[in-house]
C-alpha atoms as a PDB file:
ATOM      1  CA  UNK A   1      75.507 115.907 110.984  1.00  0.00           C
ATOM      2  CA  UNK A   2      77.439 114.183 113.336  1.00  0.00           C
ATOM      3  CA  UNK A   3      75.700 110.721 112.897  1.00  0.00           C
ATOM      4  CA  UNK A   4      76.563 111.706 108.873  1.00  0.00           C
ATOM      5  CA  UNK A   5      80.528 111.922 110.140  1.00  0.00           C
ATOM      6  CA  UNK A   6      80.658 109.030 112.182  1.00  0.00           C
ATOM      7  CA  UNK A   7      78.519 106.856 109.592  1.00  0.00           C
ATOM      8  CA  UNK A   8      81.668 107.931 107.247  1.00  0.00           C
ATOM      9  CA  UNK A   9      84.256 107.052 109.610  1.00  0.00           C
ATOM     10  CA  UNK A  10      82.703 103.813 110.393  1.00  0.00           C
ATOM     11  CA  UNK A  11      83.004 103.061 106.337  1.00  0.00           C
ATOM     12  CA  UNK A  12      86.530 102.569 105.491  1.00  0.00           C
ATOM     13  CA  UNK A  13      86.754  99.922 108.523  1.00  0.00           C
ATOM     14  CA  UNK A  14      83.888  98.035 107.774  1.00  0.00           C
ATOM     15  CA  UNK A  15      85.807  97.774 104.370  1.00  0.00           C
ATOM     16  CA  UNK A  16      88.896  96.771 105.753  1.00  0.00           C
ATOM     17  CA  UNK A  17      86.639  94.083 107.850  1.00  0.00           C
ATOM     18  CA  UNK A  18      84.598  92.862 104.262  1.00  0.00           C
ATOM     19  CA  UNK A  19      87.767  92.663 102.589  1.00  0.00           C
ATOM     20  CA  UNK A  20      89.780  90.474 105.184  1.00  0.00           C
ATOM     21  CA  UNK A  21      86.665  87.907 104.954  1.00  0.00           C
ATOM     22  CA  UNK A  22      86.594  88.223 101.686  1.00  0.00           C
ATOM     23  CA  UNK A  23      89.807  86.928 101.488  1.00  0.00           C
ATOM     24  CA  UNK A  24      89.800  84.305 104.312  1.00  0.00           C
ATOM     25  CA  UNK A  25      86.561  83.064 102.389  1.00  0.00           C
ATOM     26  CA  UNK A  26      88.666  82.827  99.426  1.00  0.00           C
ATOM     27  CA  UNK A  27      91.722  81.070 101.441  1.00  0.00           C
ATOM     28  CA  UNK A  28      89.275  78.412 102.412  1.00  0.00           C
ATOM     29  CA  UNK A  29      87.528  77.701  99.145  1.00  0.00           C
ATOM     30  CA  UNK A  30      91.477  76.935  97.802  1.00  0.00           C
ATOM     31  CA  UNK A  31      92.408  75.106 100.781  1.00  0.00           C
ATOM     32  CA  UNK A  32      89.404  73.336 100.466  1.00  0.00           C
ATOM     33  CA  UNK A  33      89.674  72.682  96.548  1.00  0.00           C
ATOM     34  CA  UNK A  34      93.493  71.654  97.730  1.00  0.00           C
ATOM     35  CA  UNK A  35      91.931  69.020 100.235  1.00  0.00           C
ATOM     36  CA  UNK A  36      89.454  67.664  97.841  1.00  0.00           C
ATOM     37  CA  UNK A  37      92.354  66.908  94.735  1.00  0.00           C
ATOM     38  CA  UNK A  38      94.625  65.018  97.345  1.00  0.00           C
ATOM     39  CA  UNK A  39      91.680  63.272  98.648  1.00  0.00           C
ATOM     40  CA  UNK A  40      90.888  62.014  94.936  1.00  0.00           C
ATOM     41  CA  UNK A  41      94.654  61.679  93.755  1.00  0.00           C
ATOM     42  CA  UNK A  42      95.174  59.405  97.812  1.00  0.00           C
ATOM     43  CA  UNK A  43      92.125  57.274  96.725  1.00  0.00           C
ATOM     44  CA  UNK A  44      93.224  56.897  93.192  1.00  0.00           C
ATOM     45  CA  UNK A  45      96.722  55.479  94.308  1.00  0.00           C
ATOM     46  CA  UNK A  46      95.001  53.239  97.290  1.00  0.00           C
ATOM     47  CA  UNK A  47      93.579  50.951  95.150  1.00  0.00           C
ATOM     48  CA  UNK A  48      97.176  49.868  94.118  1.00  0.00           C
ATOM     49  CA  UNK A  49      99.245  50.665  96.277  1.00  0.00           C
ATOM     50  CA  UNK A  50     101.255  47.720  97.520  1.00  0.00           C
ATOM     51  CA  UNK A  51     102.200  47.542  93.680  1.00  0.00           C
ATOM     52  CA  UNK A  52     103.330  51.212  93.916  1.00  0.00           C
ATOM     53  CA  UNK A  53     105.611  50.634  96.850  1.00  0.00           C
ATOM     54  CA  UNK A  54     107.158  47.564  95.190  1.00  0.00           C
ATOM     55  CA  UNK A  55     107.860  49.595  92.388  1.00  0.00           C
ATOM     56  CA  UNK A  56     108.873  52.144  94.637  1.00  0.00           C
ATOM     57  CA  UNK A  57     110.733  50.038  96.416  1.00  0.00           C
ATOM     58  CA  UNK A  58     112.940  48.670  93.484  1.00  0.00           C
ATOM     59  CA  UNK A  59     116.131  50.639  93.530  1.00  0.00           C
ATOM     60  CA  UNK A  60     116.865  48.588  96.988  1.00  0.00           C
ATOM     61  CA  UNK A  61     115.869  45.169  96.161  1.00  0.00           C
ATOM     62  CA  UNK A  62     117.817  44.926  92.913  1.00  0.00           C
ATOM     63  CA  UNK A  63     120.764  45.018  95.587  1.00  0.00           C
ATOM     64  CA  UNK A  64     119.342  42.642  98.458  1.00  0.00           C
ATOM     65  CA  UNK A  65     121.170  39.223  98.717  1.00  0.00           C
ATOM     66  CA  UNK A  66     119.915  36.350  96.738  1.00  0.00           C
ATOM     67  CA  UNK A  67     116.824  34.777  98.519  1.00  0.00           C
ATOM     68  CA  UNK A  68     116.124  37.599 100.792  1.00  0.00           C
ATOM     69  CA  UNK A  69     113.392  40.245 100.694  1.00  0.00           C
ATOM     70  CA  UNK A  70     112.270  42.744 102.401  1.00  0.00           C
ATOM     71  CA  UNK A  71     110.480  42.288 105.819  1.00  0.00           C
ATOM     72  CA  UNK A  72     107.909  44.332 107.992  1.00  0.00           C
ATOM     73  CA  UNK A  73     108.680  44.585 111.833  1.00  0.00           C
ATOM     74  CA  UNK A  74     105.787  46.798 112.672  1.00  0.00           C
ATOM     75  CA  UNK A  75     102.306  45.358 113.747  1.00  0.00           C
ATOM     76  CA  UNK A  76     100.045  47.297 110.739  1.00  0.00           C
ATOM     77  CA  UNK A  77     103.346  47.922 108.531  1.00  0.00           C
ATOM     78  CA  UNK A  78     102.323  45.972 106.117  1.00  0.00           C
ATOM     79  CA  UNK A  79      98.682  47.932 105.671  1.00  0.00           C
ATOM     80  CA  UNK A  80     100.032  51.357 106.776  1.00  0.00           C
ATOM     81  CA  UNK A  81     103.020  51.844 105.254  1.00  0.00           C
ATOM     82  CA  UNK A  82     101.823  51.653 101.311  1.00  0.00           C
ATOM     83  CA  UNK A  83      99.280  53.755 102.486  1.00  0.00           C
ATOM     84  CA  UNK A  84     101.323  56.015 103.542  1.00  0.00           C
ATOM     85  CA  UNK A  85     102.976  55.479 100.427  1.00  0.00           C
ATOM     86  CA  UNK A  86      99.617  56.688  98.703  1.00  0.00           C
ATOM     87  CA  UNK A  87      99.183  59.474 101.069  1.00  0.00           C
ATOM     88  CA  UNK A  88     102.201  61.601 100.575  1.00  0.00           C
ATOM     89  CA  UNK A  89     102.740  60.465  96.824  1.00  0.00           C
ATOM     90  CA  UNK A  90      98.996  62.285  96.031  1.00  0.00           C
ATOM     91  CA  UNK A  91     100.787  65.203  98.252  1.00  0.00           C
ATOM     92  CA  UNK A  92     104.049  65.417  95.872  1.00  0.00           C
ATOM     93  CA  UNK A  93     101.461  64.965  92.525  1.00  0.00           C
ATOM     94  CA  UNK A  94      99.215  67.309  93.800  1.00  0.00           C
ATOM     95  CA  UNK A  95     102.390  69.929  94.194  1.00  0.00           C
ATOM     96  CA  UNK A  96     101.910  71.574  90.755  1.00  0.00           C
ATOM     97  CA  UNK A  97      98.209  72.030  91.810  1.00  0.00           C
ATOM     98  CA  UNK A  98      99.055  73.816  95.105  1.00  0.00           C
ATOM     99  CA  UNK A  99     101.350  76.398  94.168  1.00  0.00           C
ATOM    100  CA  UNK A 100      98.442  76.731  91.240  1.00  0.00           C
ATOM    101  CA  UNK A 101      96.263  77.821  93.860  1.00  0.00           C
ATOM    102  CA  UNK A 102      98.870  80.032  96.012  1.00  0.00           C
ATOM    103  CA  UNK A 103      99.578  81.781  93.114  1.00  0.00           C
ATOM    104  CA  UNK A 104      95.881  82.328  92.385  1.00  0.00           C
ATOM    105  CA  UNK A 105      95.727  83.862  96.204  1.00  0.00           C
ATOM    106  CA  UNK A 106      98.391  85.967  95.701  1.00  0.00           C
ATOM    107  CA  UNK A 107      98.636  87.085  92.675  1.00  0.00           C
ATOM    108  CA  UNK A 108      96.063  90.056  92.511  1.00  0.00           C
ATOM    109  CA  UNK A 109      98.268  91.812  95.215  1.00  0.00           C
ATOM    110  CA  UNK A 110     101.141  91.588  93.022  1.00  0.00           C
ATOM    111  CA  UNK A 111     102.580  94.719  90.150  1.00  0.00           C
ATOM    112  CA  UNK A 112     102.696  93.185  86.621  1.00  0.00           C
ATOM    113  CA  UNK A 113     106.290  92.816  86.493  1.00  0.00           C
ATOM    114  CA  UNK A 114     106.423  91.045  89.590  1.00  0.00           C
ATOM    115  CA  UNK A 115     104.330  88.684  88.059  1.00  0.00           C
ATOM    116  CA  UNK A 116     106.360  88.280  84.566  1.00  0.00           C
ATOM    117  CA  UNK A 117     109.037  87.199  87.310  1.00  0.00           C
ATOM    118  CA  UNK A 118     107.375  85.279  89.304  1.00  0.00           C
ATOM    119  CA  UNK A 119     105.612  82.766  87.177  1.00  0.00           C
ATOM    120  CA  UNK A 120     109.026  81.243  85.111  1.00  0.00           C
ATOM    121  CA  UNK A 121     110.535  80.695  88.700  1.00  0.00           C
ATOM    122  CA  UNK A 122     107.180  78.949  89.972  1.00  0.00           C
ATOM    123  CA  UNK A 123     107.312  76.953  87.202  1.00  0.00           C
ATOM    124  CA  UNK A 124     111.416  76.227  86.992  1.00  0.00           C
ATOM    125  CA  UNK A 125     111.001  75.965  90.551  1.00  0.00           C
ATOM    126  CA  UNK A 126     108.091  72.705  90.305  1.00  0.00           C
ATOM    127  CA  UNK A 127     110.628  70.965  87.512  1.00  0.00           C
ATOM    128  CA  UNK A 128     113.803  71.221  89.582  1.00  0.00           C
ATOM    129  CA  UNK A 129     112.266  69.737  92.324  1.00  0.00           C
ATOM    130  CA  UNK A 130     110.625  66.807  90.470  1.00  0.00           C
ATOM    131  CA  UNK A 131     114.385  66.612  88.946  1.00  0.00           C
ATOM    132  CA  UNK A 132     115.542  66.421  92.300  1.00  0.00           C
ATOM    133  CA  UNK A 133     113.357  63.451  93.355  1.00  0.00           C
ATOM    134  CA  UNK A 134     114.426  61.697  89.745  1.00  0.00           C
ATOM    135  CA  UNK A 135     117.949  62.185  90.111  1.00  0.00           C
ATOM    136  CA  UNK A 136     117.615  60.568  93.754  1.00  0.00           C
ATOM    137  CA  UNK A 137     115.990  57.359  92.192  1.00  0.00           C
ATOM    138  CA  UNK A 138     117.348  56.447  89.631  1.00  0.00           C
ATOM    139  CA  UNK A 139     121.040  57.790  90.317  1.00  0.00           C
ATOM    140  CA  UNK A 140     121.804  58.527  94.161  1.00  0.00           C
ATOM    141  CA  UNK A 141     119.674  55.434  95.035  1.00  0.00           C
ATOM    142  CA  UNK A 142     121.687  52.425  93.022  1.00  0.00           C
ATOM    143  CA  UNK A 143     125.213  54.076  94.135  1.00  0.00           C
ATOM    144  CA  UNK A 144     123.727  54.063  97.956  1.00  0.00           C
ATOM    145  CA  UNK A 145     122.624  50.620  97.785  1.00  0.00           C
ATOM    146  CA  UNK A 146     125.184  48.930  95.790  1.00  0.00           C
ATOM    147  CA  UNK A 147     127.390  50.334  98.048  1.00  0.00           C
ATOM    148  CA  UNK A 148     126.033  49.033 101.102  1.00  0.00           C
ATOM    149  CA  UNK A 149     125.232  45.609 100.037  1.00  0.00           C
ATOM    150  CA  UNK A 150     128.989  45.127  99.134  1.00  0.00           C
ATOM    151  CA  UNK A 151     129.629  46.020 102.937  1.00  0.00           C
ATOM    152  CA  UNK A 152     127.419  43.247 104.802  1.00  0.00           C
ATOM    153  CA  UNK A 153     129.500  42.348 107.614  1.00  0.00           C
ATOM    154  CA  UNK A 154     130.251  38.495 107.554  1.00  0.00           C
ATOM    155  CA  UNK A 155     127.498  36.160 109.332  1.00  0.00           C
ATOM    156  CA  UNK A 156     124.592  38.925 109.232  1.00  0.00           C
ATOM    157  CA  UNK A 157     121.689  38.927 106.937  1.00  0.00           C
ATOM    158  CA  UNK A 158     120.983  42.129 105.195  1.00  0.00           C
ATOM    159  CA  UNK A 159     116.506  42.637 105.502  1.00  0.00           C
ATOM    160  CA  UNK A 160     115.674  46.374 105.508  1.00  0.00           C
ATOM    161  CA  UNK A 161     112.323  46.924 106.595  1.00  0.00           C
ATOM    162  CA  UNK A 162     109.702  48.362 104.507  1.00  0.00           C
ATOM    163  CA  UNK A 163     109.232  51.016 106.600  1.00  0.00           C
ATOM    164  CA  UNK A 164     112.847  51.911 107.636  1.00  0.00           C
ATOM    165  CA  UNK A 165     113.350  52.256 103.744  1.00  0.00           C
ATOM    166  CA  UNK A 166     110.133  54.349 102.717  1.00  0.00           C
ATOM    167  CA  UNK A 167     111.383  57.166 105.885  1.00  0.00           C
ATOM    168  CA  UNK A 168     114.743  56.808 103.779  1.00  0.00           C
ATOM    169  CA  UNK A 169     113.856  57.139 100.510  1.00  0.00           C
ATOM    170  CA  UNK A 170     111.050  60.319 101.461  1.00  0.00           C
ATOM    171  CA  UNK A 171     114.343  62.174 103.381  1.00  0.00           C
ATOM    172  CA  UNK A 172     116.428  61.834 100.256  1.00  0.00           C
ATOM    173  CA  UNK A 173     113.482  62.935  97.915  1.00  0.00           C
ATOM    174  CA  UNK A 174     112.963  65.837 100.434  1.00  0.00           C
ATOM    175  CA  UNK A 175     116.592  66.780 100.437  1.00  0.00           C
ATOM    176  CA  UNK A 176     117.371  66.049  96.857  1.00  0.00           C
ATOM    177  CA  UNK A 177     113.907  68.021  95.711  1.00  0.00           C
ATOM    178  CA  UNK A 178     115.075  71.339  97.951  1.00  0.00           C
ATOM    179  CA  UNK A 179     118.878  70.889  96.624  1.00  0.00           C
ATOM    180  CA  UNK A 180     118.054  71.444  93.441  1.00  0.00           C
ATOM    181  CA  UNK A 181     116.164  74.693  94.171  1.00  0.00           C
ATOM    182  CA  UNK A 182     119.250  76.805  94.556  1.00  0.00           C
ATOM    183  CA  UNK A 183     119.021  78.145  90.807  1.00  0.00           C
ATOM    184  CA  UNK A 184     115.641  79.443  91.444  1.00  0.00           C
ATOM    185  CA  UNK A 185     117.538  81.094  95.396  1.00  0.00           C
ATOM    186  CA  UNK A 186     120.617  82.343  93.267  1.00  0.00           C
ATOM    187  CA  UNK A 187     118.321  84.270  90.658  1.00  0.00           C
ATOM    188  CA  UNK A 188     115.923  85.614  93.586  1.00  0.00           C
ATOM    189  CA  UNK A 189     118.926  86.941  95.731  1.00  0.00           C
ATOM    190  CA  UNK A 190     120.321  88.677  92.658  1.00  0.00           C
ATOM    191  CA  UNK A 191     116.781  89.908  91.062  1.00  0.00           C
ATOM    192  CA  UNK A 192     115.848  91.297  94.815  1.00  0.00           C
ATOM    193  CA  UNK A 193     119.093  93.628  94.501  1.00  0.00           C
ATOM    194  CA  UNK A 194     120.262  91.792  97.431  1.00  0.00           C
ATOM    195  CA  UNK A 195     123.964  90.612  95.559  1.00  0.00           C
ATOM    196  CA  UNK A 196     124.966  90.165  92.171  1.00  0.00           C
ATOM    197  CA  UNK A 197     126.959  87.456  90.066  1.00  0.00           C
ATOM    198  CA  UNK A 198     130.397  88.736  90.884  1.00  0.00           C
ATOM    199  CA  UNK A 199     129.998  89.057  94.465  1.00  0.00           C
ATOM    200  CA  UNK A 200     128.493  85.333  94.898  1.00  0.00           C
ATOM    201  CA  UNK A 201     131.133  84.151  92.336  1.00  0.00           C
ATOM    202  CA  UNK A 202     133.344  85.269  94.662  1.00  0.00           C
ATOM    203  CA  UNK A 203     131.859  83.400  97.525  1.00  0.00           C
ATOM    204  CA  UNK A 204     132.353  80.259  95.654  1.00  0.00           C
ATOM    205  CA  UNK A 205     134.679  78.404  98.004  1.00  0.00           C
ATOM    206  CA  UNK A 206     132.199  79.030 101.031  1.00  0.00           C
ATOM    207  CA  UNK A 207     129.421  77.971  98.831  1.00  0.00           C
ATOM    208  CA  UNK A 208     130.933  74.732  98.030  1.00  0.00           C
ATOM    209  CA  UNK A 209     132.310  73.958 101.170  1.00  0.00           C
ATOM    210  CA  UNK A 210     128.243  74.479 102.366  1.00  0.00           C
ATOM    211  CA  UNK A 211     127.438  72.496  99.897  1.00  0.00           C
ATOM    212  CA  UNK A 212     129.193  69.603 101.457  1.00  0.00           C
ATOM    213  CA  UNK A 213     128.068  70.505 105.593  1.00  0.00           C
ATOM    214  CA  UNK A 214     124.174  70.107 103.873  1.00  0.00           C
ATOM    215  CA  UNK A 215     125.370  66.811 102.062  1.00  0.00           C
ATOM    216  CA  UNK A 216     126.457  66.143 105.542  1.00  0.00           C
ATOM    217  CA  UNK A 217     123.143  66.858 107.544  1.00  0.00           C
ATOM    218  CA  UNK A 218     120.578  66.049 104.553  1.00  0.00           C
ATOM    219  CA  UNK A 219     121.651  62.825 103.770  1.00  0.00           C
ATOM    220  CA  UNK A 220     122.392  59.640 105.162  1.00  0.00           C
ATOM    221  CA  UNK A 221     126.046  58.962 106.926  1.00  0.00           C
ATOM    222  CA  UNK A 222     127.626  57.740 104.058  1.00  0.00           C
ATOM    223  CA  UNK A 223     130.175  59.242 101.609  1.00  0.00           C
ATOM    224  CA  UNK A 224     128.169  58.670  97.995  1.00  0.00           C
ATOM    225  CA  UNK A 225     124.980  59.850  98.845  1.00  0.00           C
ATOM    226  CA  UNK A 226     126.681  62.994 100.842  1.00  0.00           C
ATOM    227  CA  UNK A 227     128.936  63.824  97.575  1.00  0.00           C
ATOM    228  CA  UNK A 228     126.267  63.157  95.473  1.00  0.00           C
ATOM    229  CA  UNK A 229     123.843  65.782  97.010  1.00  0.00           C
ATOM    230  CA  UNK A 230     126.795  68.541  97.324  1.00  0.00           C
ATOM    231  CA  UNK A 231     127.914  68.024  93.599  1.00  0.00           C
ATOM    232  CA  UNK A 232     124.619  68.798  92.082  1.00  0.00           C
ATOM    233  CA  UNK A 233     124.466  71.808  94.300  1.00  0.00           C
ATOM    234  CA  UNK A 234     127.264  73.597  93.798  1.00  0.00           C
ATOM    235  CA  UNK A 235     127.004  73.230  89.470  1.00  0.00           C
ATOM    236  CA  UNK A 236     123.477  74.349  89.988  1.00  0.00           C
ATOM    237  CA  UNK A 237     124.517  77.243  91.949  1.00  0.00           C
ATOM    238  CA  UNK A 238     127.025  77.700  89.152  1.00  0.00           C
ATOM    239  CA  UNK A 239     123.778  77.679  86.572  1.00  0.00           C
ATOM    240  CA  UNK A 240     121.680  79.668  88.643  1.00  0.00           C
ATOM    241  CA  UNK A 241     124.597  82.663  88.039  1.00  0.00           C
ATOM    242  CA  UNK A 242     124.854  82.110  84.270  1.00  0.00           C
ATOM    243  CA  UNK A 243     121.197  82.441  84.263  1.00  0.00           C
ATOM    244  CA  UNK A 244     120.870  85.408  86.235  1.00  0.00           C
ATOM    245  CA  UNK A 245     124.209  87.225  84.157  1.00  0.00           C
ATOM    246  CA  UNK A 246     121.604  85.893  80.604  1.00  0.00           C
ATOM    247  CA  UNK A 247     118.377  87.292  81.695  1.00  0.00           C
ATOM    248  CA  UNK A 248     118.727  89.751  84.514  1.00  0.00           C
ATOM    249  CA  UNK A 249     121.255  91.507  82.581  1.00  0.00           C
ATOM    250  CA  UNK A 250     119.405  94.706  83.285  1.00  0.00           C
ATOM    251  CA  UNK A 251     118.828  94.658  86.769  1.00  0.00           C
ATOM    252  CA  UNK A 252     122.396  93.406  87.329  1.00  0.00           C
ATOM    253  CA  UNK A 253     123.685  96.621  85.083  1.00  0.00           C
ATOM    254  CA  UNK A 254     121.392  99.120  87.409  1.00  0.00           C
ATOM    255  CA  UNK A 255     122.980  97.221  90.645  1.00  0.00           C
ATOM    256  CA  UNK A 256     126.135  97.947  89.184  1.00  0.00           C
ATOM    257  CA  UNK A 257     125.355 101.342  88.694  1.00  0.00           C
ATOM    258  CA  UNK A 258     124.254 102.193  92.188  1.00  0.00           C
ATOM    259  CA  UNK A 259     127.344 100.558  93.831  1.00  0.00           C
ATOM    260  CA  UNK A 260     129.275 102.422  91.478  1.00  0.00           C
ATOM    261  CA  UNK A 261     127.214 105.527  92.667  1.00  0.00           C
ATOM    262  CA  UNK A 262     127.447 104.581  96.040  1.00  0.00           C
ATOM    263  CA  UNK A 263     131.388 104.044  95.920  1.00  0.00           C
ATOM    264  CA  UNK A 264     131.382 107.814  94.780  1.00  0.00           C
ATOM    265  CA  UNK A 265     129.865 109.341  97.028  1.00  0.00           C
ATOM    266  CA  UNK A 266     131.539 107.481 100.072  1.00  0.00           C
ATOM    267  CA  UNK A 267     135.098 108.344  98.453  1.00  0.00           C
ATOM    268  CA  UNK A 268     133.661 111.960  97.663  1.00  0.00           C
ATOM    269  CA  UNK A 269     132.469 112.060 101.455  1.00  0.00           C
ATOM    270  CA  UNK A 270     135.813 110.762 102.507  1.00  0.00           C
ATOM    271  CA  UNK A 271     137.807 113.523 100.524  1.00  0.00           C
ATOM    272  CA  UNK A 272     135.767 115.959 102.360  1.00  0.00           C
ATOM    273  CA  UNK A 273     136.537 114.748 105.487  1.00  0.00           C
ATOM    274  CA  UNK A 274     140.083 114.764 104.643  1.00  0.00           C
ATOM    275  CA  UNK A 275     139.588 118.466 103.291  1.00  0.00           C
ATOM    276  CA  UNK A 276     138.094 119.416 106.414  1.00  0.00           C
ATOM    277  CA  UNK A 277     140.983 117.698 108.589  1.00  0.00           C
ATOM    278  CA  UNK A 278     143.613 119.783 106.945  1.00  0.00           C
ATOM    279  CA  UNK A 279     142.084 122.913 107.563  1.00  0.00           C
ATOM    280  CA  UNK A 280     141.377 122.407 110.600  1.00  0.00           C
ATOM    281  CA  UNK A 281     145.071 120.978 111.359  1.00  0.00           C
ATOM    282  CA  UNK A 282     146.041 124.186 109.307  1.00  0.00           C
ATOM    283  CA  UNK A 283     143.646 126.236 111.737  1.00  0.00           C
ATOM    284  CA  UNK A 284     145.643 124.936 114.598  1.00  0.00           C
ATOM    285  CA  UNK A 285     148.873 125.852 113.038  1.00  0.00           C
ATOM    286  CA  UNK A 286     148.352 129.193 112.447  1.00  0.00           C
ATOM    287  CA  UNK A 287     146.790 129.500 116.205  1.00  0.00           C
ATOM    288  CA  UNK A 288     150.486 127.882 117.812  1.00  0.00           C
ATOM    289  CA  UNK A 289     152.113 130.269 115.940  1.00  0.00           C
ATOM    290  CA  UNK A 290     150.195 133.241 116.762  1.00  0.00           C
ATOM    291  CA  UNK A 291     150.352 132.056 120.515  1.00  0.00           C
ATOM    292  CA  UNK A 292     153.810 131.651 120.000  1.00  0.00           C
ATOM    293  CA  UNK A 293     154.390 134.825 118.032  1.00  0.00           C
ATOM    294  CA  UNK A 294     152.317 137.280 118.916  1.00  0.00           C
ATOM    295  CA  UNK A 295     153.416 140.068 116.403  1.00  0.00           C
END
């Protein structure tokens, strides 16, 4: 009998201890699928990718001086850098591909309607960013450059290096790519229950002046590309609430509801309280008097 009991109390943590492999087995098999696309995708753009990186690299040398070019300073610059090019390009097209596999991780510990959620804002969450990197190079990228070709100090010739430009250009796809995310933020903060519409409406002027501190400390120092990262933020935080008020109308309505529940009961609590006060203040009264009066 008592081998019997402990056989059953050994059961449930051996099936903890299956189940946690099981799942780190699983982890690795998607990591490892992960590995194997970028390897394919890194490969794929290697065999061409000094033409990638002067394609890459045309934003800026539409605005170089006439008869200049770009130069390399670094030893292996030449080699490395379009690799490295290659490299973290197969990690931005591999993106969709990634969170496909997260998801796939994740998603059997998830209720159903967590998943109807969760899905459209993986998915609106992919295109913004890509968005993000798009608006960057083909609008934030002229402005920037025009701008600081038409500043070239007298007597010094303007040759960015090629890898000085591709650290450049990868901060402002980084930066532009995670500005554009604050939709998908604004709808998650107001689907968790955490605020609603009116209350981050409200907050408007902090948000924008935010808006411009990140513009400050994501971008470059200078005044376009700064501006034109806090712009886009602040009318996509505006969208993000016009989405939320369109399609989380219900949640918002049951948020509303519990404030307005909540409000009650600390104003009922409150007029309690204040109940309580006066009879006890009326408690006292009659006490002086008696003191004062016995009879």
């Amino acid at each position: 009998m008592a081998d019997e009991t402990t056989n059953q109390t050994d059961n449930p943590s051996s099936e903890k201890e299956a189940t946690f492999i099981s799942h780190l087995i699983e982890l690795r098999d998607r990591l490892l699928r992960v590995v194997i696309v970028m390897a394919i995708i890194t490969v794929g753009l290697m065999t061409f990718a000094n033409d990638l990186y002067y394609y890459f690299s045309i934003p800026l040398q539409n605005y170089l001086p006439e008869n200049t070019a770009m130069i390399a300073t670094g030893v292996i610059s030449p080699i490395f850098t379009p690799l490295k090019l290659a490299l973290i390009g197969s990690f931005f097209i591999a993106i969709p591909f990634i969170l496909y596999q997260l998801w796939g991780f994740i998603a059997p510990g998830l209720y159903q309607k967590e998943k109807r959620l969760a899905v459209p804002l993986i998915i609106s969450s992919i295109v913004l960013f890509y968005l993000g990197m798009a608006f960057a190079y083909t609008v934030v990228f002229p402005l920037v450059f025009q701008f600081t070709s038409a500043f070239i100090p007298t007597g010094i010739e303007y040759r960015p290096d090629i890898a000085d430009y591709l650290n450049f250009a990868l901060k402002m796809f980084f930066a532009f790519g995670v500005a554009f995310e604050v939709p998908i933020a604004t709808i998650i903060l107001i689907a968790a229950g955490i605020t609603d519409p009116d209350s981050l409406a409200q907050k408007r002027p902090y948000v924008i002046v935010g808006a411009f501190v990140l513009g400050m400390l994501l971008t470059p120092p200078d005044l376009i590309s700064q501006v034109m990262l806090a712009l886009p933020m602040w009318l996509l935080f505006e969208a993000g609430i016009v989405t939320a008020r369109i399609f989380l109308k219900d949640r918002i309505e049951n948020l509303r509801k519990e404030k307005q529940e909540y409000a009650d009961e600390e104003a009922e609590a409150e007029s309690e309280e204040d109940l309580d006060d006066e009879f006890e203040r009326a408690i006292e009264e009659e006490e002086t008097i008696n003191k004062k009066d016995p009879l």
